[in-house]
PDB file of N, CA and C in Angstrom:
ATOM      1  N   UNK A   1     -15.790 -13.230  39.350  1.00  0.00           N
ATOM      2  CA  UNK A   1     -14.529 -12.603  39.661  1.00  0.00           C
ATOM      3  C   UNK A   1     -14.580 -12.009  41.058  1.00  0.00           C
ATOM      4  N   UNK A   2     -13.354 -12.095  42.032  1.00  0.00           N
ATOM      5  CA  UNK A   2     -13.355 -11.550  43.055  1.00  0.00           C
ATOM      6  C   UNK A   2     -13.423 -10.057  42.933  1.00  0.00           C
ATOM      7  N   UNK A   3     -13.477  -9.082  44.211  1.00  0.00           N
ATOM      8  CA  UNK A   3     -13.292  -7.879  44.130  1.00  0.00           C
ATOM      9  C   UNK A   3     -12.011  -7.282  43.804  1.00  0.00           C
ATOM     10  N   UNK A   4     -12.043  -6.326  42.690  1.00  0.00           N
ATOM     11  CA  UNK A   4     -10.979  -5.547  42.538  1.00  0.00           C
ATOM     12  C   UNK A   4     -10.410  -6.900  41.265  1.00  0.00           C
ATOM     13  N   UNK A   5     -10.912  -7.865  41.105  1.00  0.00           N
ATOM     14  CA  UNK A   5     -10.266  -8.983  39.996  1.00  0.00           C
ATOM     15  C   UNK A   5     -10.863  -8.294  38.638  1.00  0.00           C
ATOM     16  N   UNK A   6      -9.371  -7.468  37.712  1.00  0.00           N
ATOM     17  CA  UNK A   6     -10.142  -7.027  36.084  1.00  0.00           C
ATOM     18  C   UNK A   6      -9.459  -8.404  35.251  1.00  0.00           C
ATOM     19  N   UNK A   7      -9.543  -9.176  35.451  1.00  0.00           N
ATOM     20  CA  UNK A   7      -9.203 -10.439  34.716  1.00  0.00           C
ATOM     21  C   UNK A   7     -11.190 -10.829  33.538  1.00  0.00           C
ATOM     22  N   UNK A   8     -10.289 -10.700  32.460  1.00  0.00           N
ATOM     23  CA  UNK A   8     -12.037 -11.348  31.982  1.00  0.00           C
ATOM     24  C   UNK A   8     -12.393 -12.603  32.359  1.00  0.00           C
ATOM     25  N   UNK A   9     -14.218 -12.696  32.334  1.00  0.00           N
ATOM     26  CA  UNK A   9     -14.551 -13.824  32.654  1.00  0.00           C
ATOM     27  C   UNK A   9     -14.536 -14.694  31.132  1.00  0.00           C
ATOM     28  N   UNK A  10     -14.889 -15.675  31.725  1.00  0.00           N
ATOM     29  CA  UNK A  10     -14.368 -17.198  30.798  1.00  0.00           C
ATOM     30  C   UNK A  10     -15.730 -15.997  29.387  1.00  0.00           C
ATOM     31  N   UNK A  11     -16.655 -15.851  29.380  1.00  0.00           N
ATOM     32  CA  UNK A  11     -17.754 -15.510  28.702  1.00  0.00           C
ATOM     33  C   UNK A  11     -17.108 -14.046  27.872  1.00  0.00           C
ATOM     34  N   UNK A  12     -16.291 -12.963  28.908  1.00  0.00           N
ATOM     35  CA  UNK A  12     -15.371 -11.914  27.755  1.00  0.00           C
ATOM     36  C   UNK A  12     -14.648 -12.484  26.963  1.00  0.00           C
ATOM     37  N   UNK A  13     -14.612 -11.518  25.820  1.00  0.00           N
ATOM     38  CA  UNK A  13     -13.974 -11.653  24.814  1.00  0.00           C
ATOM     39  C   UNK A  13     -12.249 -11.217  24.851  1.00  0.00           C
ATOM     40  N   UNK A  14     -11.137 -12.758  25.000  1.00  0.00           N
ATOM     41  CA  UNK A  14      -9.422 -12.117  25.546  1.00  0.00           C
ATOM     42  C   UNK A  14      -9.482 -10.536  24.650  1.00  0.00           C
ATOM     43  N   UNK A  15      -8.450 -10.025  24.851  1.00  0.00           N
ATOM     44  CA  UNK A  15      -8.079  -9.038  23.941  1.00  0.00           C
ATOM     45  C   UNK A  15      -6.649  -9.646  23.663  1.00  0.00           C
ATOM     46  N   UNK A  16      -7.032  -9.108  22.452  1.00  0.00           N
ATOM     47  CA  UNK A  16      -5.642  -9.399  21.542  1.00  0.00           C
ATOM     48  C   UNK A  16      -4.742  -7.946  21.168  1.00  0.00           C
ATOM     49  N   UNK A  17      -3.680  -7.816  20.929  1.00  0.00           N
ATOM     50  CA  UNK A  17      -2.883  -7.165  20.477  1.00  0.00           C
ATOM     51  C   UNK A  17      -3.138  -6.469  19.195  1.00  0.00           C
ATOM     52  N   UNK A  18      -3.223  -5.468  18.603  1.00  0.00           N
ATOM     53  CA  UNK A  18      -3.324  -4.673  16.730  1.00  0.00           C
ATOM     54  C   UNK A  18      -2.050  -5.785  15.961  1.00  0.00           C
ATOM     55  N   UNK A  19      -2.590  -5.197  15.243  1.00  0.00           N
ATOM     56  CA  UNK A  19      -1.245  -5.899  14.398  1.00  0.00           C
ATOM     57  C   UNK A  19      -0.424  -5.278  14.262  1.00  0.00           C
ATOM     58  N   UNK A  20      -0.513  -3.766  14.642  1.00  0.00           N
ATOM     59  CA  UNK A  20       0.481  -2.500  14.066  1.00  0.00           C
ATOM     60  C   UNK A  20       1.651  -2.732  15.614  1.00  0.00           C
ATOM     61  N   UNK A  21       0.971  -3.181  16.609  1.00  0.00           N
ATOM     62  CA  UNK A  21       1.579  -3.524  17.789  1.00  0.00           C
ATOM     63  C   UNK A  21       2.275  -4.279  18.427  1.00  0.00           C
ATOM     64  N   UNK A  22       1.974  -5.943  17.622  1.00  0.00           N
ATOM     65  CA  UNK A  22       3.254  -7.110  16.894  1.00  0.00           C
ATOM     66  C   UNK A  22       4.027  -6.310  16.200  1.00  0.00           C
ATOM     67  N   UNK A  23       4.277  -5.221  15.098  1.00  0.00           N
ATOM     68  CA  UNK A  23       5.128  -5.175  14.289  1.00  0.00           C
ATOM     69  C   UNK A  23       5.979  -4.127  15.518  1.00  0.00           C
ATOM     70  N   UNK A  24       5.577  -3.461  15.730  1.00  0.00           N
ATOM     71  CA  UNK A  24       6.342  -2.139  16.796  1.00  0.00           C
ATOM     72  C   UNK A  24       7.300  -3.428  17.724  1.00  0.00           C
ATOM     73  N   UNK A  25       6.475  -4.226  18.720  1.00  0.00           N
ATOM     74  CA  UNK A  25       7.390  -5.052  19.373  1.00  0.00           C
ATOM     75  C   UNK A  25       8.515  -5.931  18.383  1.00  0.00           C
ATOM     76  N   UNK A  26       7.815  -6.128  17.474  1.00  0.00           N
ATOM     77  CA  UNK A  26       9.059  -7.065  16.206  1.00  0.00           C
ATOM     78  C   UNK A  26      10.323  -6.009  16.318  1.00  0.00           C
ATOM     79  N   UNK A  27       9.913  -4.781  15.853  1.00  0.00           N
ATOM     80  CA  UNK A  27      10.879  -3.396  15.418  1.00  0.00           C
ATOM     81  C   UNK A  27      11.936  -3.345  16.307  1.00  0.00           C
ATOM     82  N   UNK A  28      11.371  -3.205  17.878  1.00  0.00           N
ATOM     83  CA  UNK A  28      12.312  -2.962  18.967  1.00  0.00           C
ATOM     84  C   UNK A  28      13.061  -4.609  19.475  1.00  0.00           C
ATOM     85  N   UNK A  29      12.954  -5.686  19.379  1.00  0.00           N
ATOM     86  CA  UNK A  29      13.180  -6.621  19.094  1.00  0.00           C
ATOM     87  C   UNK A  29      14.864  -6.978  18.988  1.00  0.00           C
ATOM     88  N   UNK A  30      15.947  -6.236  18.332  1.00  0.00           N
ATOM     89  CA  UNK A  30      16.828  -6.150  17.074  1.00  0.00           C
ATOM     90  C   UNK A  30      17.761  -5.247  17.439  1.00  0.00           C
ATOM     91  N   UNK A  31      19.175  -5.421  18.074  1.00  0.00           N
ATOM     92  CA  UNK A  31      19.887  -4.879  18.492  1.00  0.00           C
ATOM     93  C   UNK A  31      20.342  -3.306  17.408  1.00  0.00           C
ATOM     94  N   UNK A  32      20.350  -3.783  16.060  1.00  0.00           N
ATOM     95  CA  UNK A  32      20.618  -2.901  14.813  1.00  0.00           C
ATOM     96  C   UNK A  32      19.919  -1.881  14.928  1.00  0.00           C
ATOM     97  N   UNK A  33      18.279  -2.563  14.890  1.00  0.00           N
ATOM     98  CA  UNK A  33      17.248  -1.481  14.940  1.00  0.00           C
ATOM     99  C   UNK A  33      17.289  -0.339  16.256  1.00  0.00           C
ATOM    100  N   UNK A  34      17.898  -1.113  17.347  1.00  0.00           N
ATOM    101  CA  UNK A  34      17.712  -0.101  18.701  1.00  0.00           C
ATOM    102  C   UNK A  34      18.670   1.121  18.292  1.00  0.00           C
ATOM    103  N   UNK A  35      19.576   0.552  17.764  1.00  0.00           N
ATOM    104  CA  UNK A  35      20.673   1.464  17.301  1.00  0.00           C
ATOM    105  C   UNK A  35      20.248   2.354  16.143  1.00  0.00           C
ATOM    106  N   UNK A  36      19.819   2.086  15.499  1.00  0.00           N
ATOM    107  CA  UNK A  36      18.988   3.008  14.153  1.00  0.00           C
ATOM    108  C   UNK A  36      18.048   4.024  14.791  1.00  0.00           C
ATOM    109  N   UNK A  37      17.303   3.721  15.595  1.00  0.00           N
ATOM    110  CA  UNK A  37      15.957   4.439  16.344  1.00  0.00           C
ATOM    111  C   UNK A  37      16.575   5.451  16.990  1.00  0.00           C
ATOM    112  N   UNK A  38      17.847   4.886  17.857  1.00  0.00           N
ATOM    113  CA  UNK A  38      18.580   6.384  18.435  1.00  0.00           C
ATOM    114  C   UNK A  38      18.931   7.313  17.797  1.00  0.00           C
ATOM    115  N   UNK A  39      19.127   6.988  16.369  1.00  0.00           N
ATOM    116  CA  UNK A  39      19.761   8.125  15.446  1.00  0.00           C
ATOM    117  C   UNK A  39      18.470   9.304  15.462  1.00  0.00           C
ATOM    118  N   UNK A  40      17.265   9.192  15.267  1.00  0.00           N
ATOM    119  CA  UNK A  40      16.020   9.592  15.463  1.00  0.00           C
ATOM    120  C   UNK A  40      15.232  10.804  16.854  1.00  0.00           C
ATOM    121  N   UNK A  41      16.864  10.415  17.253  1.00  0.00           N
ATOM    122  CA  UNK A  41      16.118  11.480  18.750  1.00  0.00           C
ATOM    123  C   UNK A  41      16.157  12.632  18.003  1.00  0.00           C
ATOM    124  N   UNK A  42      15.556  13.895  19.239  1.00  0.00           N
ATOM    125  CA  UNK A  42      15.610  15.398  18.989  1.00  0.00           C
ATOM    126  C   UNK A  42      15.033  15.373  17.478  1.00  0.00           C
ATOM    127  N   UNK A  43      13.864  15.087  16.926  1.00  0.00           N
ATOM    128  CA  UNK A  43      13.418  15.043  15.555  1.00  0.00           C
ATOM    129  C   UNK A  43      14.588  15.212  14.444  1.00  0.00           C
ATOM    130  N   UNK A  44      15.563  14.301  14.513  1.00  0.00           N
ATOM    131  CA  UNK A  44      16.198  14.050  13.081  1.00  0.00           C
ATOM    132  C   UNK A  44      15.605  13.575  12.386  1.00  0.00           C
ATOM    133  N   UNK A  45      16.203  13.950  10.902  1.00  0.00           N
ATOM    134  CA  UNK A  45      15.108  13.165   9.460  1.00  0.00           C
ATOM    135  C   UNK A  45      16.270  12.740   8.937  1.00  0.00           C
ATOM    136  N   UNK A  46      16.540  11.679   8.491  1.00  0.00           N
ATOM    137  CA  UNK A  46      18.208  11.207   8.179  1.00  0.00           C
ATOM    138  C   UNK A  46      17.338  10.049   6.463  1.00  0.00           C
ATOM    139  N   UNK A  47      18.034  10.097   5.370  1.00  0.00           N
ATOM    140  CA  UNK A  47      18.070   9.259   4.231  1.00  0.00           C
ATOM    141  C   UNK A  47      18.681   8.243   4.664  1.00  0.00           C
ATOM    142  N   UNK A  48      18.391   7.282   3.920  1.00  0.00           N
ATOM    143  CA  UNK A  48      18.970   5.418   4.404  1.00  0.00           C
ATOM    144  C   UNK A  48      20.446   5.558   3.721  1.00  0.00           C
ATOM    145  N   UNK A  49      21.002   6.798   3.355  1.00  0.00           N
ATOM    146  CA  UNK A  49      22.771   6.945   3.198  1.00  0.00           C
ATOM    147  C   UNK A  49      22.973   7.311   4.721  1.00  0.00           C
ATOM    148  N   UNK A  50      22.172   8.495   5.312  1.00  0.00           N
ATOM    149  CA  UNK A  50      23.021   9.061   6.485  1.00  0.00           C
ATOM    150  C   UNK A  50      22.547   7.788   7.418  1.00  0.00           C
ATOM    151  N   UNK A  51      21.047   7.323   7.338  1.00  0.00           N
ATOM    152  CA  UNK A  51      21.524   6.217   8.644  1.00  0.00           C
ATOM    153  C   UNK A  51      22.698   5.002   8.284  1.00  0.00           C
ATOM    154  N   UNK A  52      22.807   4.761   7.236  1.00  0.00           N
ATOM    155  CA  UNK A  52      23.910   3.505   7.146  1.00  0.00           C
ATOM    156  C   UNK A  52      25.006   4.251   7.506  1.00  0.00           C
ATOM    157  N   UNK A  53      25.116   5.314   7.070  1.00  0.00           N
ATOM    158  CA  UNK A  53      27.158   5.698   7.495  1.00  0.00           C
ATOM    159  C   UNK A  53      26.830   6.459   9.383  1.00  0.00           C
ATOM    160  N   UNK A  54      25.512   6.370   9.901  1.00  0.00           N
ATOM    161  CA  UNK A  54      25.880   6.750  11.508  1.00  0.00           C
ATOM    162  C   UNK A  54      25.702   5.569  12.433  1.00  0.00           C
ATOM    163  N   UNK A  55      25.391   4.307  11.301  1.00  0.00           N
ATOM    164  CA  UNK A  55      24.702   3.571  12.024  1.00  0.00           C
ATOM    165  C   UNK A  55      25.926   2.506  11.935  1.00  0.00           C
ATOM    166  N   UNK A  56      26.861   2.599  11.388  1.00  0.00           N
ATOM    167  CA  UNK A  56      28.143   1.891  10.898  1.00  0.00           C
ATOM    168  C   UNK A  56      27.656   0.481   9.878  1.00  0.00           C
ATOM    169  N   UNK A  57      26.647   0.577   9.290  1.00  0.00           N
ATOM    170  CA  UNK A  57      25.650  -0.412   8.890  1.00  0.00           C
ATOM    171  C   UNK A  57      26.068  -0.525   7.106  1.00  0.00           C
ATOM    172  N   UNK A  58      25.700  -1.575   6.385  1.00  0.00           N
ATOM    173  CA  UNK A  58      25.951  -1.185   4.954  1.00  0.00           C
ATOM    174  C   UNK A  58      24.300  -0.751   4.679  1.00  0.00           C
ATOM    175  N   UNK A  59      24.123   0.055   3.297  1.00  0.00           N
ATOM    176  CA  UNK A  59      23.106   0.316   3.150  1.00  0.00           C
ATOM    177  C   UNK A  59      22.067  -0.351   2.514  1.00  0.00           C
ATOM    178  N   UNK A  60      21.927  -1.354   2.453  1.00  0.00           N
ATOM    179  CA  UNK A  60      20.787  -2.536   1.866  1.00  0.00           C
ATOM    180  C   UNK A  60      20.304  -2.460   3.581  1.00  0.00           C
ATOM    181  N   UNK A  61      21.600  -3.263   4.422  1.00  0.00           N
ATOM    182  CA  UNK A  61      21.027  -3.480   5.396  1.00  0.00           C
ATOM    183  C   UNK A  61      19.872  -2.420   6.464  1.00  0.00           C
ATOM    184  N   UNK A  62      20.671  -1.100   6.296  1.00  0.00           N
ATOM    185  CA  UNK A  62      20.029   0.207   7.041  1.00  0.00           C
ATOM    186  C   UNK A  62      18.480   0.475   5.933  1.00  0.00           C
ATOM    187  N   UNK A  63      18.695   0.069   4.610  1.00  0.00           N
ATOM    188  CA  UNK A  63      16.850  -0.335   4.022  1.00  0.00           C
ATOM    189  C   UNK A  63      16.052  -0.811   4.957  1.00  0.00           C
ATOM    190  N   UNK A  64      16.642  -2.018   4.657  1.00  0.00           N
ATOM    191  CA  UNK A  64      15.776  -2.835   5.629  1.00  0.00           C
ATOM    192  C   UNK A  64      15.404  -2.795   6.941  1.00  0.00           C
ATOM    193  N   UNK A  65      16.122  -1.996   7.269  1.00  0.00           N
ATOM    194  CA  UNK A  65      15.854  -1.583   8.984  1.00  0.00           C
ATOM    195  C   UNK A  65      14.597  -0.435   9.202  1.00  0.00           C
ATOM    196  N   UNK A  66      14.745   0.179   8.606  1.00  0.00           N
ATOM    197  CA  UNK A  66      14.150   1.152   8.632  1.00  0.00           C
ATOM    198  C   UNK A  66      12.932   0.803   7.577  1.00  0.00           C
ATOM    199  N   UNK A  67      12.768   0.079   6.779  1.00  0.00           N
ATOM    200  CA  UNK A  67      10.832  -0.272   6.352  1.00  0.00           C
ATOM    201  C   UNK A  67      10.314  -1.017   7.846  1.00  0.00           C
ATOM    202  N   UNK A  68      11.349  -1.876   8.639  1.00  0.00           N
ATOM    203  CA  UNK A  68      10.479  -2.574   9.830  1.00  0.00           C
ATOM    204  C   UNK A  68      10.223  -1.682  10.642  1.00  0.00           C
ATOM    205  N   UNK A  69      10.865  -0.894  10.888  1.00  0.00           N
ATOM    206  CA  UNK A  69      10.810   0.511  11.676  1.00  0.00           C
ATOM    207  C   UNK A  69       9.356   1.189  11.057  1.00  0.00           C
ATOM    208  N   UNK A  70       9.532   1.703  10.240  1.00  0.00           N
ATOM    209  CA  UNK A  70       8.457   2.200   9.690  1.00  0.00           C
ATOM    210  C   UNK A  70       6.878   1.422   9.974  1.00  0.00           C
ATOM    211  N   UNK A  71       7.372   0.055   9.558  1.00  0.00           N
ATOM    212  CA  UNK A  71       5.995  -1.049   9.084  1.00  0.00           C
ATOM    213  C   UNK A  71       5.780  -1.176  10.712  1.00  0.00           C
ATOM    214  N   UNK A  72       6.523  -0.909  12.119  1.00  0.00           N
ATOM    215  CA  UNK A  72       6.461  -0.904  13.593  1.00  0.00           C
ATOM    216  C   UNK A  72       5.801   0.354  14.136  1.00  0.00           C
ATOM    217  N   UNK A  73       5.171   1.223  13.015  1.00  0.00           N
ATOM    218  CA  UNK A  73       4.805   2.887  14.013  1.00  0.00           C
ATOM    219  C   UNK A  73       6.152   3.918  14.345  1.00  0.00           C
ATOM    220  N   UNK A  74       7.362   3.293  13.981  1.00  0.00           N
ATOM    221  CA  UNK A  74       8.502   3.911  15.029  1.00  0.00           C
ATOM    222  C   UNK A  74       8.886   5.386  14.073  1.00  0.00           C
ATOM    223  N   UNK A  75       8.998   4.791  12.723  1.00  0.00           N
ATOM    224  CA  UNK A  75       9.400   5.621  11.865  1.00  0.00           C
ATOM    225  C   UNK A  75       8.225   6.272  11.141  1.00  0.00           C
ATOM    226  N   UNK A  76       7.862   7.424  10.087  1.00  0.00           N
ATOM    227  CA  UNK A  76       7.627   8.163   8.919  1.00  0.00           C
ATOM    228  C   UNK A  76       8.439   8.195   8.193  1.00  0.00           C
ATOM    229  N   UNK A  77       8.032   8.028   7.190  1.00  0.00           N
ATOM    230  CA  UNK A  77       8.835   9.107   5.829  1.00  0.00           C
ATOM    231  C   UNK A  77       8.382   9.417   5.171  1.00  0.00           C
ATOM    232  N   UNK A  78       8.798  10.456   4.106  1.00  0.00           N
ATOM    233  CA  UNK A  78       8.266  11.512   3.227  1.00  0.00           C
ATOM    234  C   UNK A  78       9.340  10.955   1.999  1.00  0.00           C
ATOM    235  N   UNK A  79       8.801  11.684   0.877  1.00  0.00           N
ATOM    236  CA  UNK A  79       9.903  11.676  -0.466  1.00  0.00           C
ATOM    237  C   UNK A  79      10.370  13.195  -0.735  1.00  0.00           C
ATOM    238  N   UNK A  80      11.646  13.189  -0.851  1.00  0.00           N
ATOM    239  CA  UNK A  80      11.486  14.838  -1.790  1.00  0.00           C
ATOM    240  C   UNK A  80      12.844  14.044  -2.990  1.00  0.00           C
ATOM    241  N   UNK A  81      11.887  14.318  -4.176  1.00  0.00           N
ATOM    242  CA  UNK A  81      12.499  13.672  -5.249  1.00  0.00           C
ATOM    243  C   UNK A  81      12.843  12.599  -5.168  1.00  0.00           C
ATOM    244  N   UNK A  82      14.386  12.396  -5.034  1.00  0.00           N
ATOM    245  CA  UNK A  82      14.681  10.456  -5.239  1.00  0.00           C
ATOM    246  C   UNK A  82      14.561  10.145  -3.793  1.00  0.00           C
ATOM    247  N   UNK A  83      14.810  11.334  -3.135  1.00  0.00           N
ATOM    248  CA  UNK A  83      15.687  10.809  -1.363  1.00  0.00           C
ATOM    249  C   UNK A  83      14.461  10.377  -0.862  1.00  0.00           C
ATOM    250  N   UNK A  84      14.621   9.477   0.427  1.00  0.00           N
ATOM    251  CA  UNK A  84      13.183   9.170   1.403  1.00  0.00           C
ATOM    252  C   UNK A  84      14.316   9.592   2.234  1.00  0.00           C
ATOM    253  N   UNK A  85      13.196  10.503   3.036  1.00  0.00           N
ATOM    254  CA  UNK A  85      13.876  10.804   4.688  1.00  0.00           C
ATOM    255  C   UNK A  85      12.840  10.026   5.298  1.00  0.00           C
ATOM    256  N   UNK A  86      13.487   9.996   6.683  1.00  0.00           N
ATOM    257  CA  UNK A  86      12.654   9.069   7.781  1.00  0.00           C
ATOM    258  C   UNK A  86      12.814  10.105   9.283  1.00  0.00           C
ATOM    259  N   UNK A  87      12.145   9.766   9.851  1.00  0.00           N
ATOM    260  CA  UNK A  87      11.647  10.436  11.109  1.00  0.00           C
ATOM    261  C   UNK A  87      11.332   9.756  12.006  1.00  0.00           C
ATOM    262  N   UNK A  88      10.873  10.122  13.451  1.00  0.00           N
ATOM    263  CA  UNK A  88      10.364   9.656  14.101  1.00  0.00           C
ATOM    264  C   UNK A  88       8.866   9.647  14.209  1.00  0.00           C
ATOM    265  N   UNK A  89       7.824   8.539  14.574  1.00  0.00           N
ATOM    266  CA  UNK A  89       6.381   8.830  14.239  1.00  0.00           C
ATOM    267  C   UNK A  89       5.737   8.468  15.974  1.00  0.00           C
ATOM    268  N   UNK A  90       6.246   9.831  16.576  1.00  0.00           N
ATOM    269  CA  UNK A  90       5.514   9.709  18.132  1.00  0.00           C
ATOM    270  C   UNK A  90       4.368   9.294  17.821  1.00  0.00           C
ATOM    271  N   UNK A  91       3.036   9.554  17.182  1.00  0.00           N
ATOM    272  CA  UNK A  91       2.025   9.262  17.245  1.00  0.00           C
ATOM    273  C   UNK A  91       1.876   7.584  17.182  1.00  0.00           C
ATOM    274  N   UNK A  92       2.546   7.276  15.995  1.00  0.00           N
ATOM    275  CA  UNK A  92       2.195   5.402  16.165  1.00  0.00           C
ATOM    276  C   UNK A  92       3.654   4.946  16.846  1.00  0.00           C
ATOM    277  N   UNK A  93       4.070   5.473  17.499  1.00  0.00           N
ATOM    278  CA  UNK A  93       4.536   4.674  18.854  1.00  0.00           C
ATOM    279  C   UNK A  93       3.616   4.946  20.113  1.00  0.00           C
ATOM    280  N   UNK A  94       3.338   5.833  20.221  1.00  0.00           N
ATOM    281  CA  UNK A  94       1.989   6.419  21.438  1.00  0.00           C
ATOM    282  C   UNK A  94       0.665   5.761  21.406  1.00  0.00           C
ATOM    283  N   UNK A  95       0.469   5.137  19.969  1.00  0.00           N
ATOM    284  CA  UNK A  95      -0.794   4.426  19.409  1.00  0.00           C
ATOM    285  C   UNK A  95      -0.256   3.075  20.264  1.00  0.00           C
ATOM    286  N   UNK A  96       1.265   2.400  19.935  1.00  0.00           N
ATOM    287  CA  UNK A  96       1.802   0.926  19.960  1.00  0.00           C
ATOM    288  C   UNK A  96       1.427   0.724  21.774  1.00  0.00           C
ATOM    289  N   UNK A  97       2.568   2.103  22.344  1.00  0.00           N
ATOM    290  CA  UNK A  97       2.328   1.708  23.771  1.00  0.00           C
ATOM    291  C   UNK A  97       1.354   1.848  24.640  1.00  0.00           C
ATOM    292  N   UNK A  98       0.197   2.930  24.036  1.00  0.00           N
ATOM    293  CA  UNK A  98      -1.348   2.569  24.340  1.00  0.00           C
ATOM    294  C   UNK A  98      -2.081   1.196  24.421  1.00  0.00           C
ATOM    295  N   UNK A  99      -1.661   0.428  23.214  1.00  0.00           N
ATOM    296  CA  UNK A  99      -2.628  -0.519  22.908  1.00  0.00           C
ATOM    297  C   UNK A  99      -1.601  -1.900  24.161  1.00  0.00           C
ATOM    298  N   UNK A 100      -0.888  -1.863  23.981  1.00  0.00           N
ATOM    299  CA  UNK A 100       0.108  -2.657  24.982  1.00  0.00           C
ATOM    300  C   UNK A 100      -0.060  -2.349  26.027  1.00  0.00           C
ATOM    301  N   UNK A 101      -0.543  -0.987  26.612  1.00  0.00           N
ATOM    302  CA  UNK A 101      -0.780  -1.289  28.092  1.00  0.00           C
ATOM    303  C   UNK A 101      -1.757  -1.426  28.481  1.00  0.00           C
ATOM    304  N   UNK A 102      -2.885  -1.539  27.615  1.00  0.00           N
ATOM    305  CA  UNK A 102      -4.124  -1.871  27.441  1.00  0.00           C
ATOM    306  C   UNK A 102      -4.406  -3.702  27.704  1.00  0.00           C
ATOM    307  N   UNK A 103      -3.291  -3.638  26.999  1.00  0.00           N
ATOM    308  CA  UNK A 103      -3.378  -5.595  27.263  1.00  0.00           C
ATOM    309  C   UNK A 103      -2.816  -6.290  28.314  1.00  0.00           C
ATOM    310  N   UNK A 104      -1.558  -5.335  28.652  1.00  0.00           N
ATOM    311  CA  UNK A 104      -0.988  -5.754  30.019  1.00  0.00           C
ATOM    312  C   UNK A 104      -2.237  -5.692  31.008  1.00  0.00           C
ATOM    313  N   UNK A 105      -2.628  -4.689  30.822  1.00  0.00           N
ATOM    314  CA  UNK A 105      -3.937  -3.970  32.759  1.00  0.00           C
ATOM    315  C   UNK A 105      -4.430  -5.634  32.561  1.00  0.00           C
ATOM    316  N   UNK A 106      -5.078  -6.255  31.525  1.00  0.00           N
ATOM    317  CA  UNK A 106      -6.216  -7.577  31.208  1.00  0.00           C
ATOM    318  C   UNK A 106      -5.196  -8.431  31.719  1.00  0.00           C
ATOM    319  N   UNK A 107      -3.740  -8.705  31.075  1.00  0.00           N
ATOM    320  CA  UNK A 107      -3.507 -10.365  31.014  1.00  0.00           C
ATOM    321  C   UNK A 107      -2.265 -10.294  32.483  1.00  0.00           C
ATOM    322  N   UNK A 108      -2.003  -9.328  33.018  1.00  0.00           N
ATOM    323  CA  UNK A 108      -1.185  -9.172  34.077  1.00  0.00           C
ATOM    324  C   UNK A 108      -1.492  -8.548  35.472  1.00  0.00           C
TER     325      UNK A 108
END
């Protein structure tokens, strides 16, 4: 490798992506989802009723948005009794865009 070249040699091992870090890029991906995630600023905790009626969404669909969210680092949730609230999960988004710029510095 030339100087200042952090490209691996043919003999390093590429780096690959987590898997938790495919799903985060899947998450943000999805015009619906970008729109769901905003509901989430300023630490809101919203049930899959309040995101479907802010999200103008029906609520099967706002389910489903929010397990990829979740299964992406973006979201948490907790139970209290029947309800699941959801949140925002800075930590595994901070984990997602760690490991991503980790792979950019190698393959770019």
């Amino acid at each position: 490798m030339a100087a200042g070249d952090t490209r691996p040699d043919s003999a390093d091992q590429v780096p690959e992506l987590r898997t938790a870090t495919h799903d985060f890029l899947k998450a943000l991906a999805n015009p619906t989802r970008q729109r769901v995630m905003l509901l989430f600023a300023r630490g809101a905790e919203l049930s899959v009723n309040e995101v479907a009626e802010q999200a103008g969404i029906g609520q099967p669909t706002a389910s489903q948005q929010l397990v990829l969210l979740r299964r992406g680092g973006i979201l948490t949730s907790r139970r209290i009794g029947k309800v699941v609230l959801y949140r925002s999960d800075k930590e595994g988004v901070s984990a997602a865009l760690t490991d991503l710029q980790d792979y950019l510095r190698v393959c770019c």
